[in-house]
PDB file of N, CA and C in Angstrom:
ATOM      1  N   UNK A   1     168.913  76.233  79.776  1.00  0.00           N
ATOM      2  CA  UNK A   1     170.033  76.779  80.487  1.00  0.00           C
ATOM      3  C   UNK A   1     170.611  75.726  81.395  1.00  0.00           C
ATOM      4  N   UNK A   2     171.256  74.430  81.102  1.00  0.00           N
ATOM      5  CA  UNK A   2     171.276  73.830  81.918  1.00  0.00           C
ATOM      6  C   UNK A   2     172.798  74.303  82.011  1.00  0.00           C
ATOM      7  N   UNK A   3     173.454  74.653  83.411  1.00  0.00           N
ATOM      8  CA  UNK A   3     174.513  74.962  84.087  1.00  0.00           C
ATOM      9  C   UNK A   3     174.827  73.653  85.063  1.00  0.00           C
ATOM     10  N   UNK A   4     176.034  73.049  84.713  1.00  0.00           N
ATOM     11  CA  UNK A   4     176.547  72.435  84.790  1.00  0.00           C
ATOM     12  C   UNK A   4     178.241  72.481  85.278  1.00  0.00           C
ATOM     13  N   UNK A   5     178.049  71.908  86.640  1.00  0.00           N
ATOM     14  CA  UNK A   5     179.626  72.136  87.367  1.00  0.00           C
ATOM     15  C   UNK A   5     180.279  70.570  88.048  1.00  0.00           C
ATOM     16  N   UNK A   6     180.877  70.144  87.327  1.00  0.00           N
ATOM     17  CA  UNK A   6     181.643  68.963  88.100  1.00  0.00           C
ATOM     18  C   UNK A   6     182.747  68.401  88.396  1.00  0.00           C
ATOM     19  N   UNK A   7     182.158  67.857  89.454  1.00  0.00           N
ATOM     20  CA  UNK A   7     183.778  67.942  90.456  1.00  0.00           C
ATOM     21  C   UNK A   7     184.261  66.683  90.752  1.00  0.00           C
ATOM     22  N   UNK A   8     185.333  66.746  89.960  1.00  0.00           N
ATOM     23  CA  UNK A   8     186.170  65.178  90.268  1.00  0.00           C
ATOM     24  C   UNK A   8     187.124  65.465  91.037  1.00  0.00           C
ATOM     25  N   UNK A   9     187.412  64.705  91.774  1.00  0.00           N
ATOM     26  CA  UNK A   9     188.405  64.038  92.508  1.00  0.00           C
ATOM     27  C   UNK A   9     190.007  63.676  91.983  1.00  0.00           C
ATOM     28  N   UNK A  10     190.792  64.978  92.470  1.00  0.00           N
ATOM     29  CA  UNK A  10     191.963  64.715  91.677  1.00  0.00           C
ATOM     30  C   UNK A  10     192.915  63.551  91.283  1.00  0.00           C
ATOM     31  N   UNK A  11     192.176  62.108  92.244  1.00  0.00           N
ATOM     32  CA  UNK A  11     193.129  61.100  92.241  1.00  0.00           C
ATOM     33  C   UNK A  11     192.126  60.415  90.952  1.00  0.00           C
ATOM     34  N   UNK A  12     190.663  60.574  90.867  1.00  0.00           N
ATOM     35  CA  UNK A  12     189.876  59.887  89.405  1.00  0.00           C
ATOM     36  C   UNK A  12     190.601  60.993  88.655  1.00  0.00           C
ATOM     37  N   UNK A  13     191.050  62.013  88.434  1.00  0.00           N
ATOM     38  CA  UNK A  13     191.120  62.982  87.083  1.00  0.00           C
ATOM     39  C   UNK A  13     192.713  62.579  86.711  1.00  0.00           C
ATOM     40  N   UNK A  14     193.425  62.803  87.826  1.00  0.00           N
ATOM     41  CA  UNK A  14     194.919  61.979  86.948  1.00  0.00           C
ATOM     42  C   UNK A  14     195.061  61.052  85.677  1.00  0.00           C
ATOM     43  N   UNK A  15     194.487  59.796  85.935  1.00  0.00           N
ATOM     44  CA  UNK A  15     194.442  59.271  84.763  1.00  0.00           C
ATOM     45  C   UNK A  15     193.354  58.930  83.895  1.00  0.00           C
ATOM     46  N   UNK A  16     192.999  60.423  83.724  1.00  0.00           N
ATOM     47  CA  UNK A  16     191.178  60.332  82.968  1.00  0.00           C
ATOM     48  C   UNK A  16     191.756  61.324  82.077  1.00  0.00           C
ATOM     49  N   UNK A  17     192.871  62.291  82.280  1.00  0.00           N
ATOM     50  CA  UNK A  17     192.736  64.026  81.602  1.00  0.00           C
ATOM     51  C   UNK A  17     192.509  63.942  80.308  1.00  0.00           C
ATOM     52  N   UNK A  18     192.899  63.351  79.587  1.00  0.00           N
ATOM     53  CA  UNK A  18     192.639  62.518  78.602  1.00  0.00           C
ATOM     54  C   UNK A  18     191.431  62.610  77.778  1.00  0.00           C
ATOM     55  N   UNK A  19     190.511  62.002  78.733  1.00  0.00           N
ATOM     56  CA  UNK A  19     188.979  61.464  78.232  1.00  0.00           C
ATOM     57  C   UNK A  19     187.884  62.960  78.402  1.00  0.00           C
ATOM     58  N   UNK A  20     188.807  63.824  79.243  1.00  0.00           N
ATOM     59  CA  UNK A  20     187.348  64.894  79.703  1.00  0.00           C
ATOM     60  C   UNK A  20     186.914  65.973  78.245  1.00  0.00           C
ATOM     61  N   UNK A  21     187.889  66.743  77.539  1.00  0.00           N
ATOM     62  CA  UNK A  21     186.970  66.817  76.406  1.00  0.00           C
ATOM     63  C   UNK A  21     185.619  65.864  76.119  1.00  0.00           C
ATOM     64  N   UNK A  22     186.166  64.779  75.597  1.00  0.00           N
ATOM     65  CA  UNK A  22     184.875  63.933  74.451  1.00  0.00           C
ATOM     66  C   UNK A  22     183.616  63.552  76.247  1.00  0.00           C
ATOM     67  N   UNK A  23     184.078  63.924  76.971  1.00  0.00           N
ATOM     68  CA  UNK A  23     182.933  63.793  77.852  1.00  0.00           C
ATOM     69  C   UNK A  23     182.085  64.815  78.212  1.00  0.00           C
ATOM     70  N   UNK A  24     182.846  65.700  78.013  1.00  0.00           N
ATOM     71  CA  UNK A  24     182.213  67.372  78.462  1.00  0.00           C
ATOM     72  C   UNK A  24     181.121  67.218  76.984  1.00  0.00           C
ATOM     73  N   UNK A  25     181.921  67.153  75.852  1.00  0.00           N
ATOM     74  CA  UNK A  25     180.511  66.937  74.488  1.00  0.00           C
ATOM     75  C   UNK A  25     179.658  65.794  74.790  1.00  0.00           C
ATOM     76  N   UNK A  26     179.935  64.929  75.262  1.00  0.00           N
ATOM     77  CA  UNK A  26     178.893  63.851  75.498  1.00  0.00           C
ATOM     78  C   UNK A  26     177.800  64.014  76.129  1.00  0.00           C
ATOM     79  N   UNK A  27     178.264  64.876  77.467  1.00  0.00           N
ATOM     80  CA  UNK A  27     177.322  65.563  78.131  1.00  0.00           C
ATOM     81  C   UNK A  27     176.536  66.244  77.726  1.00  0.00           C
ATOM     82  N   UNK A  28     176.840  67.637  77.342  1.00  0.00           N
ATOM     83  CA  UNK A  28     176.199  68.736  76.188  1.00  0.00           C
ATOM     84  C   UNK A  28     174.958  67.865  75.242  1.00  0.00           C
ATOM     85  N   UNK A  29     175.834  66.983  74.640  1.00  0.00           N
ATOM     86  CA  UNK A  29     174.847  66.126  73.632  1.00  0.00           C
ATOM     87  C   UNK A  29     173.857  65.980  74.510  1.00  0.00           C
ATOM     88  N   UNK A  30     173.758  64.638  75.689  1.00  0.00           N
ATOM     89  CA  UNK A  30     172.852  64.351  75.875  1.00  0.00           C
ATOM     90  C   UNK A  30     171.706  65.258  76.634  1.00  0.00           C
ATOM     91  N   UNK A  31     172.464  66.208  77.488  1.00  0.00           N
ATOM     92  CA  UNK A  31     171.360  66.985  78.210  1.00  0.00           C
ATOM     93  C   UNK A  31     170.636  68.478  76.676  1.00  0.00           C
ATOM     94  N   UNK A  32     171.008  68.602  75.963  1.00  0.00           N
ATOM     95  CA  UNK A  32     170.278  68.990  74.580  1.00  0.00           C
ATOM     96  C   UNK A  32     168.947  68.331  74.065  1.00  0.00           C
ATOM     97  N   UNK A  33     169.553  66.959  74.071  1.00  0.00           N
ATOM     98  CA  UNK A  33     168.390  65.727  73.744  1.00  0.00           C
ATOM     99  C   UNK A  33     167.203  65.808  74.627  1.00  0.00           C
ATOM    100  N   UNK A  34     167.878  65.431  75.492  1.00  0.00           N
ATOM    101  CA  UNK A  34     166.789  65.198  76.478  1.00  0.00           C
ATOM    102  C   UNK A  34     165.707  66.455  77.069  1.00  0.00           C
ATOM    103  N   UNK A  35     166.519  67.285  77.195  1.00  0.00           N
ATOM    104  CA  UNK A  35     165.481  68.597  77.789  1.00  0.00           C
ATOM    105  C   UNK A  35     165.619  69.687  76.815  1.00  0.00           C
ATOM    106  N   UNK A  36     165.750  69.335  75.264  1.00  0.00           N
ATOM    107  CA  UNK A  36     165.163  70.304  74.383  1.00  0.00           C
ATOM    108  C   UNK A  36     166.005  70.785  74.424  1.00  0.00           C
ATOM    109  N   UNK A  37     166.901  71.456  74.669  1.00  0.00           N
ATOM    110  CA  UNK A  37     167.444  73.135  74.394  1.00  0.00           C
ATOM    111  C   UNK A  37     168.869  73.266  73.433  1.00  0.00           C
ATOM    112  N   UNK A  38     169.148  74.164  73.038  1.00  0.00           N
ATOM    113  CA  UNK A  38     170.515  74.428  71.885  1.00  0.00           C
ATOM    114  C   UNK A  38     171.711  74.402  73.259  1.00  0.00           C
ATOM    115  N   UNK A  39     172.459  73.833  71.907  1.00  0.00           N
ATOM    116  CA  UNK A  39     173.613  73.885  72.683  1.00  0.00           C
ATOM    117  C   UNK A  39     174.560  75.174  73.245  1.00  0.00           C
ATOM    118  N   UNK A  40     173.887  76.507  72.838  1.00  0.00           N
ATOM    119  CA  UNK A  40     174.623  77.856  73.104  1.00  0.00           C
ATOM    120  C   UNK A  40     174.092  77.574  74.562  1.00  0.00           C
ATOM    121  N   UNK A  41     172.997  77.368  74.654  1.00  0.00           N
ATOM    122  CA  UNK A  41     172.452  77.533  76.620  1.00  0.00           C
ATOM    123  C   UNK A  41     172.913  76.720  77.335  1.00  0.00           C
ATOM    124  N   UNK A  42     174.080  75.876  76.912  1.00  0.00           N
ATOM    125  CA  UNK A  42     174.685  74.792  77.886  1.00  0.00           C
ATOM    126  C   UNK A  42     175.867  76.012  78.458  1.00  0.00           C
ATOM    127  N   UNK A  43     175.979  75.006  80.089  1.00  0.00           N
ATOM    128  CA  UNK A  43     177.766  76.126  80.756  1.00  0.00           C
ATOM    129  C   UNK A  43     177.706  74.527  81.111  1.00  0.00           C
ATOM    130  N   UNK A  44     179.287  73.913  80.852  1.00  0.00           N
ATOM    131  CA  UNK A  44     179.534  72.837  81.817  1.00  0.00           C
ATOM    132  C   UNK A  44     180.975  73.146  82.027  1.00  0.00           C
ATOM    133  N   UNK A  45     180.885  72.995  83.125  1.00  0.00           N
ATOM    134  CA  UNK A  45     182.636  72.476  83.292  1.00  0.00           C
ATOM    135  C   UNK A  45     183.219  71.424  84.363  1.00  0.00           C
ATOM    136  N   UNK A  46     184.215  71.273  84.122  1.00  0.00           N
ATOM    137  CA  UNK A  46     185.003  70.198  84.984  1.00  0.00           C
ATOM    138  C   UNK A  46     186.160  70.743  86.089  1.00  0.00           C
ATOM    139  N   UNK A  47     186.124  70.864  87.422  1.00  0.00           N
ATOM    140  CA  UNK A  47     186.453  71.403  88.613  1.00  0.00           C
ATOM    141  C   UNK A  47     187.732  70.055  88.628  1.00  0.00           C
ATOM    142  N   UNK A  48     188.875  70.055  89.113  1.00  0.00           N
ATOM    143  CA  UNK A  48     189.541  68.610  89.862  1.00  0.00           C
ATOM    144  C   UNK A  48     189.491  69.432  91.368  1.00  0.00           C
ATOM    145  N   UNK A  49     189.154  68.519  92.534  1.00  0.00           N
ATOM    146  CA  UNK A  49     188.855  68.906  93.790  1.00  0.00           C
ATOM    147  C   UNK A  49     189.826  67.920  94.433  1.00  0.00           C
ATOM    148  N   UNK A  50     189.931  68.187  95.957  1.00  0.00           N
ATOM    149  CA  UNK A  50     190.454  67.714  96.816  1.00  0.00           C
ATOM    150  C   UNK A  50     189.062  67.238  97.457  1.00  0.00           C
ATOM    151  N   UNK A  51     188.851  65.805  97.838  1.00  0.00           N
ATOM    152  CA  UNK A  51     187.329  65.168  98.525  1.00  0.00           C
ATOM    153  C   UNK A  51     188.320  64.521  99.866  1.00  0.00           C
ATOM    154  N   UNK A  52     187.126  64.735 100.851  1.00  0.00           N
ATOM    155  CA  UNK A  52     187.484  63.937 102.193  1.00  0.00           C
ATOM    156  C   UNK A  52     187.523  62.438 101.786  1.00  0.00           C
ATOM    157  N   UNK A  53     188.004  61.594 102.495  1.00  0.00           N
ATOM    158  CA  UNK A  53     188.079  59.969 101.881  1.00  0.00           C
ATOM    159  C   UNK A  53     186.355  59.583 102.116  1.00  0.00           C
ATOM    160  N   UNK A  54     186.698  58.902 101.212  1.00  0.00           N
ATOM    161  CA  UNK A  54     185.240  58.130 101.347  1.00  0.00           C
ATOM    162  C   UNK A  54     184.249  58.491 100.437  1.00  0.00           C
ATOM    163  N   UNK A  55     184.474  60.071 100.061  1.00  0.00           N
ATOM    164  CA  UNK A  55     183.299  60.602  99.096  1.00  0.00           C
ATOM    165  C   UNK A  55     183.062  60.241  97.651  1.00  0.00           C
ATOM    166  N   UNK A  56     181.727  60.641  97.153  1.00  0.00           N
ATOM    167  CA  UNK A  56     181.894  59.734  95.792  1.00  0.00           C
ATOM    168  C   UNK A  56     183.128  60.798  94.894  1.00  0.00           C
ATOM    169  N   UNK A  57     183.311  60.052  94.262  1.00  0.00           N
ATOM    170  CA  UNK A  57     184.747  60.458  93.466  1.00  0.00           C
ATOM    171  C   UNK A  57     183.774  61.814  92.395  1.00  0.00           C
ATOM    172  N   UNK A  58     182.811  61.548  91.790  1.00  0.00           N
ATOM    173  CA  UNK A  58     182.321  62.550  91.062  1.00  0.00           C
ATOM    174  C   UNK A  58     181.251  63.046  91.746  1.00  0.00           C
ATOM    175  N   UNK A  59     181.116  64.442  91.164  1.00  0.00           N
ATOM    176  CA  UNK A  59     179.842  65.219  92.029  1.00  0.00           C
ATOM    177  C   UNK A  59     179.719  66.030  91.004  1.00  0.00           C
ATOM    178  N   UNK A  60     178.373  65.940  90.632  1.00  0.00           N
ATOM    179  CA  UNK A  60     177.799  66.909  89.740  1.00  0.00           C
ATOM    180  C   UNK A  60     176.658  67.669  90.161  1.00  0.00           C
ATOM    181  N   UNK A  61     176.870  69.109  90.027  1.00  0.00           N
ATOM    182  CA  UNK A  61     175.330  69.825  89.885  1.00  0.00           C
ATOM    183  C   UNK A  61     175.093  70.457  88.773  1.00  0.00           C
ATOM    184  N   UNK A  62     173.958  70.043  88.746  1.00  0.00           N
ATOM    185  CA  UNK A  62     172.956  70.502  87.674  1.00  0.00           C
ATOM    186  C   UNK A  62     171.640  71.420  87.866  1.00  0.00           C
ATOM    187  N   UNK A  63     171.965  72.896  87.238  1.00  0.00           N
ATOM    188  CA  UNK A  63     171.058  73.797  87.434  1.00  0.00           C
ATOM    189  C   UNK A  63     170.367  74.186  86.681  1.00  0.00           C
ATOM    190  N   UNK A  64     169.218  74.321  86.068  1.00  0.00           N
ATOM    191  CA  UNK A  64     168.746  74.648  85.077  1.00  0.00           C
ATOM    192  C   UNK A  64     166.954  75.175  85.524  1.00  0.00           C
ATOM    193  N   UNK A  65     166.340  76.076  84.698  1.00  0.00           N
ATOM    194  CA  UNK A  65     165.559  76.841  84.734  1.00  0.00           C
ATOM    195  C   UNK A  65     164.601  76.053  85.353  1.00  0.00           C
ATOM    196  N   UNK A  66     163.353  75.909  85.566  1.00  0.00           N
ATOM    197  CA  UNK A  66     161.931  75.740  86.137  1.00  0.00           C
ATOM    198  C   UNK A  66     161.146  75.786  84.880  1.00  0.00           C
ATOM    199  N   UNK A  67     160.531  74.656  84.476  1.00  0.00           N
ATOM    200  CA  UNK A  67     159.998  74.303  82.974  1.00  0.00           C
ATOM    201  C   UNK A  67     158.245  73.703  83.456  1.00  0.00           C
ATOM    202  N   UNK A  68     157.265  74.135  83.051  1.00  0.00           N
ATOM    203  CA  UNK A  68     156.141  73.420  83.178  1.00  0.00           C
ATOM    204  C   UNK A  68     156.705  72.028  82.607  1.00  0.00           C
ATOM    205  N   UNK A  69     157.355  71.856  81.798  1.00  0.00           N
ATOM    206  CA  UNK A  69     157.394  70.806  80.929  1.00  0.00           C
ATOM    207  C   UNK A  69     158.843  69.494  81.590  1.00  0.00           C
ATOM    208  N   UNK A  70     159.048  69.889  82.128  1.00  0.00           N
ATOM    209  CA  UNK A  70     159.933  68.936  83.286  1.00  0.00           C
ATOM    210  C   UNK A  70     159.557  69.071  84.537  1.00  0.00           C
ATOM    211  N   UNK A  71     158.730  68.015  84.698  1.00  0.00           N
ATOM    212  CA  UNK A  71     158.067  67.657  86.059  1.00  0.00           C
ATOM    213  C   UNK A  71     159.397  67.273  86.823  1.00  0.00           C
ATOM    214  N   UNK A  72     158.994  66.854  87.368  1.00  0.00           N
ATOM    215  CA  UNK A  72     159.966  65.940  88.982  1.00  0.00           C
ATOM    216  C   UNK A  72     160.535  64.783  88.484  1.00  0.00           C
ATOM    217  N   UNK A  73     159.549  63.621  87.917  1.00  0.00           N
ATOM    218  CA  UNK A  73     160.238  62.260  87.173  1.00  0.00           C
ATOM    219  C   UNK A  73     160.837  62.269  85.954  1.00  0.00           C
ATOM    220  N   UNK A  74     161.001  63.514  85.146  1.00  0.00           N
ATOM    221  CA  UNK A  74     161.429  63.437  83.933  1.00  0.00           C
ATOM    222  C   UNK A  74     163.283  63.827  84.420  1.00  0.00           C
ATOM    223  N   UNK A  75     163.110  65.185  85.498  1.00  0.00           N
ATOM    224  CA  UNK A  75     164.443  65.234  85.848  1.00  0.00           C
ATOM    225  C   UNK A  75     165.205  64.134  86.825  1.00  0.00           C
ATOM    226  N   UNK A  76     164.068  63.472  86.875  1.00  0.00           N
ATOM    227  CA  UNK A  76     165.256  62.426  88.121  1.00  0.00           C
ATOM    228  C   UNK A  76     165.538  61.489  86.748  1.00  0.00           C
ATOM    229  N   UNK A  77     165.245  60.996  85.634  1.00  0.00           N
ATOM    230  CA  UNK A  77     165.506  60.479  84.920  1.00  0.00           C
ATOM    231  C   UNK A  77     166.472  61.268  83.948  1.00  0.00           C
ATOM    232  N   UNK A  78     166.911  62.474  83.849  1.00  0.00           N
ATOM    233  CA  UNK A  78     168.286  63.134  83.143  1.00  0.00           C
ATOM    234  C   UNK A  78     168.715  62.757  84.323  1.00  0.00           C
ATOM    235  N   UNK A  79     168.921  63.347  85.224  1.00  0.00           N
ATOM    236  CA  UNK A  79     169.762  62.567  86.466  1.00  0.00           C
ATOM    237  C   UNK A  79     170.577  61.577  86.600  1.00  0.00           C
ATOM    238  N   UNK A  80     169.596  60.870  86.246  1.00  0.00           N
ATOM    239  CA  UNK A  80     170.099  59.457  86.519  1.00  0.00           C
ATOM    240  C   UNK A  80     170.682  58.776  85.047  1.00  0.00           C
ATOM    241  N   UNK A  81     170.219  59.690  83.938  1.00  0.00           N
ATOM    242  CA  UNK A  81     171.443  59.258  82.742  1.00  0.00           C
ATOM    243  C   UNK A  81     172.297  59.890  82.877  1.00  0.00           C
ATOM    244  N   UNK A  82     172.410  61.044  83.418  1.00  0.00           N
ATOM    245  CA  UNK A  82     173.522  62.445  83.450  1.00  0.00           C
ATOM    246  C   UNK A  82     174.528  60.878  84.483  1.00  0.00           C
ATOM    247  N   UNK A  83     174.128  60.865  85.557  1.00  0.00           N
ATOM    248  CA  UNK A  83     174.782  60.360  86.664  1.00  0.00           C
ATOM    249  C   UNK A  83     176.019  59.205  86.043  1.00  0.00           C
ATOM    250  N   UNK A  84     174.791  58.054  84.984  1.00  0.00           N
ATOM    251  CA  UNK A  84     175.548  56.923  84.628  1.00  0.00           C
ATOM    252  C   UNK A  84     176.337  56.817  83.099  1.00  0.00           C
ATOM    253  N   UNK A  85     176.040  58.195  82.450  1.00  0.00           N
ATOM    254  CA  UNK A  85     177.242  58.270  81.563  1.00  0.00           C
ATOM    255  C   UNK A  85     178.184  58.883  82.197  1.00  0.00           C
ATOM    256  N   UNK A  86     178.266  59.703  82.995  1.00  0.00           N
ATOM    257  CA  UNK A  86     179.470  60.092  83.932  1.00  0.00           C
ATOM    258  C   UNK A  86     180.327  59.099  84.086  1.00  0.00           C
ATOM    259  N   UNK A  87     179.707  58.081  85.389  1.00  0.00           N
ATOM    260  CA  UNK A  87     180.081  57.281  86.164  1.00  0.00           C
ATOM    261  C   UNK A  87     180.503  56.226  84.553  1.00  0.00           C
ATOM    262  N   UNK A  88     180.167  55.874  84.119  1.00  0.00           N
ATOM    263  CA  UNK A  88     180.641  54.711  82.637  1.00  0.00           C
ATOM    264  C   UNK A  88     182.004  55.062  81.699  1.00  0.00           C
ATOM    265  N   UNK A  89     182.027  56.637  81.393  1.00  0.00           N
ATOM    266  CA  UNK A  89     182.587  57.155  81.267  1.00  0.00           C
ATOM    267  C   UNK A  89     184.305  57.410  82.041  1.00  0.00           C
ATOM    268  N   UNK A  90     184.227  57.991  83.291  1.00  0.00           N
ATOM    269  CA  UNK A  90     184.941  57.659  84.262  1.00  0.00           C
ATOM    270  C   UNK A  90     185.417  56.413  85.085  1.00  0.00           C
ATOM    271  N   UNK A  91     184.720  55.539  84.729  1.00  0.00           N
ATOM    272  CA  UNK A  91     184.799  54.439  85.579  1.00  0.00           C
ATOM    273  C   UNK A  91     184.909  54.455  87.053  1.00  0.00           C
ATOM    274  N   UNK A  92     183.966  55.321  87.341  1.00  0.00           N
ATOM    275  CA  UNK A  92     184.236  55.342  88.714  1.00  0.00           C
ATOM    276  C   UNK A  92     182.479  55.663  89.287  1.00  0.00           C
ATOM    277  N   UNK A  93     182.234  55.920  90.494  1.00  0.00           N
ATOM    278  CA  UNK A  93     180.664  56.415  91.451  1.00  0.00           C
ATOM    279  C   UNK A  93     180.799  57.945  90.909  1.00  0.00           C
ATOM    280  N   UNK A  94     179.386  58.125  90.764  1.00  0.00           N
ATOM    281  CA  UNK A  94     178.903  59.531  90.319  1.00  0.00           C
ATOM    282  C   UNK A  94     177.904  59.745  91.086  1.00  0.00           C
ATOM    283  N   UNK A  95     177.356  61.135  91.470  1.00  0.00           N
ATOM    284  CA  UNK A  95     176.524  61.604  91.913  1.00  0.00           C
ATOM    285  C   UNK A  95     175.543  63.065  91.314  1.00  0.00           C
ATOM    286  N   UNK A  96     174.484  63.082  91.444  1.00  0.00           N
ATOM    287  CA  UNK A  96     173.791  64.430  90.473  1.00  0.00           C
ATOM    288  C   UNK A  96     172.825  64.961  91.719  1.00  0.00           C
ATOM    289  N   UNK A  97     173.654  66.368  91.685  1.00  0.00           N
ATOM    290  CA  UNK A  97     172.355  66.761  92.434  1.00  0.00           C
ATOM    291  C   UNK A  97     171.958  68.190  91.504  1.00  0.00           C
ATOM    292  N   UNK A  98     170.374  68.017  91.091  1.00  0.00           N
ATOM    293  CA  UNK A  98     169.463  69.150  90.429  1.00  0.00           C
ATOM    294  C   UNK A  98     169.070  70.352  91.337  1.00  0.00           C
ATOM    295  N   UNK A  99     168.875  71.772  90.962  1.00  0.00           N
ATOM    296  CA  UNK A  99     168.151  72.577  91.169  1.00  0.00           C
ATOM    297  C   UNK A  99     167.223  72.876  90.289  1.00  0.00           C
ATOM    298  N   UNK A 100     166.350  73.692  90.345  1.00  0.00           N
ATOM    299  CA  UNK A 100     166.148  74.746  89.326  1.00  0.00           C
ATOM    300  C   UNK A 100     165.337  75.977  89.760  1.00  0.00           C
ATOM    301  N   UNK A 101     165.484  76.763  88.915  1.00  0.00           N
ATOM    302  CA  UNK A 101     165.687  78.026  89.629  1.00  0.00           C
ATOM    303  C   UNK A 101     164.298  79.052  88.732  1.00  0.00           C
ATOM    304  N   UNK A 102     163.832  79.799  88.759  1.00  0.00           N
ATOM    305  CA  UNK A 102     162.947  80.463  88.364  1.00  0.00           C
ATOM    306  C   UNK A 102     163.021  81.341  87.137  1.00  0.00           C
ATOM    307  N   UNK A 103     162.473  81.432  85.864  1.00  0.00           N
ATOM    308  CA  UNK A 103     163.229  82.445  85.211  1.00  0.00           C
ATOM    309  C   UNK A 103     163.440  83.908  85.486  1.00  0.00           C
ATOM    310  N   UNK A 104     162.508  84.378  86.414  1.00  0.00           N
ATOM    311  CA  UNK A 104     162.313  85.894  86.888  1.00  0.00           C
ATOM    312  C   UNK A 104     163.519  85.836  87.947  1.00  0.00           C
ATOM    313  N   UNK A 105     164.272  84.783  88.494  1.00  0.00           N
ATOM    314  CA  UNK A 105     165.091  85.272  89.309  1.00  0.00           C
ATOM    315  C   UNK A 105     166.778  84.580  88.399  1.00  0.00           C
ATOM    316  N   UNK A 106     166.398  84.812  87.164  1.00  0.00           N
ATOM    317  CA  UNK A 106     167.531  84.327  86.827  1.00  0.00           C
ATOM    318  C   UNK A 106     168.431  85.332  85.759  1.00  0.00           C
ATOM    319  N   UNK A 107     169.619  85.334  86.176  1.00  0.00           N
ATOM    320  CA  UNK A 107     170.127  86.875  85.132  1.00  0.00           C
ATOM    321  C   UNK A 107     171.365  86.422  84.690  1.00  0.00           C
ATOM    322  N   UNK A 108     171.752  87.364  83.538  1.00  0.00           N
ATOM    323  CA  UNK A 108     173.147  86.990  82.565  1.00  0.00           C
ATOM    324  C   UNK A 108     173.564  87.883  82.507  1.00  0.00           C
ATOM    325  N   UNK A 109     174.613  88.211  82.349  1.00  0.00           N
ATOM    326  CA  UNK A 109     175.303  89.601  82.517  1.00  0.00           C
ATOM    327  C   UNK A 109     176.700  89.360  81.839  1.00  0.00           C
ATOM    328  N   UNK A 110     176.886  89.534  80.076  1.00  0.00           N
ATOM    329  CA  UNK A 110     178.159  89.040  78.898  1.00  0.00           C
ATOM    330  C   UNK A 110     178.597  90.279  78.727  1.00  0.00           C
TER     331      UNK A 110
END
């Protein structure tokens, strides 16, 4: 279930609008790979925000379930690929910040 929300910076998204499809799949792809799961359990999307000056231009969170099987170093390492295909992608600073959340406290409602 990795849930996925990110927020660019309307002055990086102007001349990116372009590129965010084949990045939104790029994404999908890689967080599939990496932490196992089908691509129906992906949510990502792309926010354009207004940021105070100075902030990193991208901000991503990433939420996804509580896994015996993703310790602490395995997610700082999606992280930190999540972070730098962003940022490669965009050409610009990226940032990832993870939760994860419990499955007993987690609900869907289609």
């Amino acid at each position: 279930m990795p849930n996925v929300k990110i927020y660019l910076d309307e002055t990086a998204l102007a001349d990116r609008r372009d590129t965010i499809a084949p990045l939104l799949a790029a994404i999908r792809d890689q967080l599939c790979d990496s932490l196992g799961v089908a691509q129906a359990a992906c949510h990502i999307v792309l926010f354009g925000v207004t940021s105070a000056p100075g902030q990193t231009p991208v901000n991503i969170e990433l939420v996804l379930l509580r896994n015996p099987d993703r310790p602490r170093d395995r997610l700082a390492l999606v992280c930190a690929q999540l972070r730098d295909l962003v940022a490669d992608h965009l050409h610009c600073r990226a940032a990832v910040r993870c939760a994860t959340m419990e499955p007993d406290h987690y609900i869907v409602a289609r």
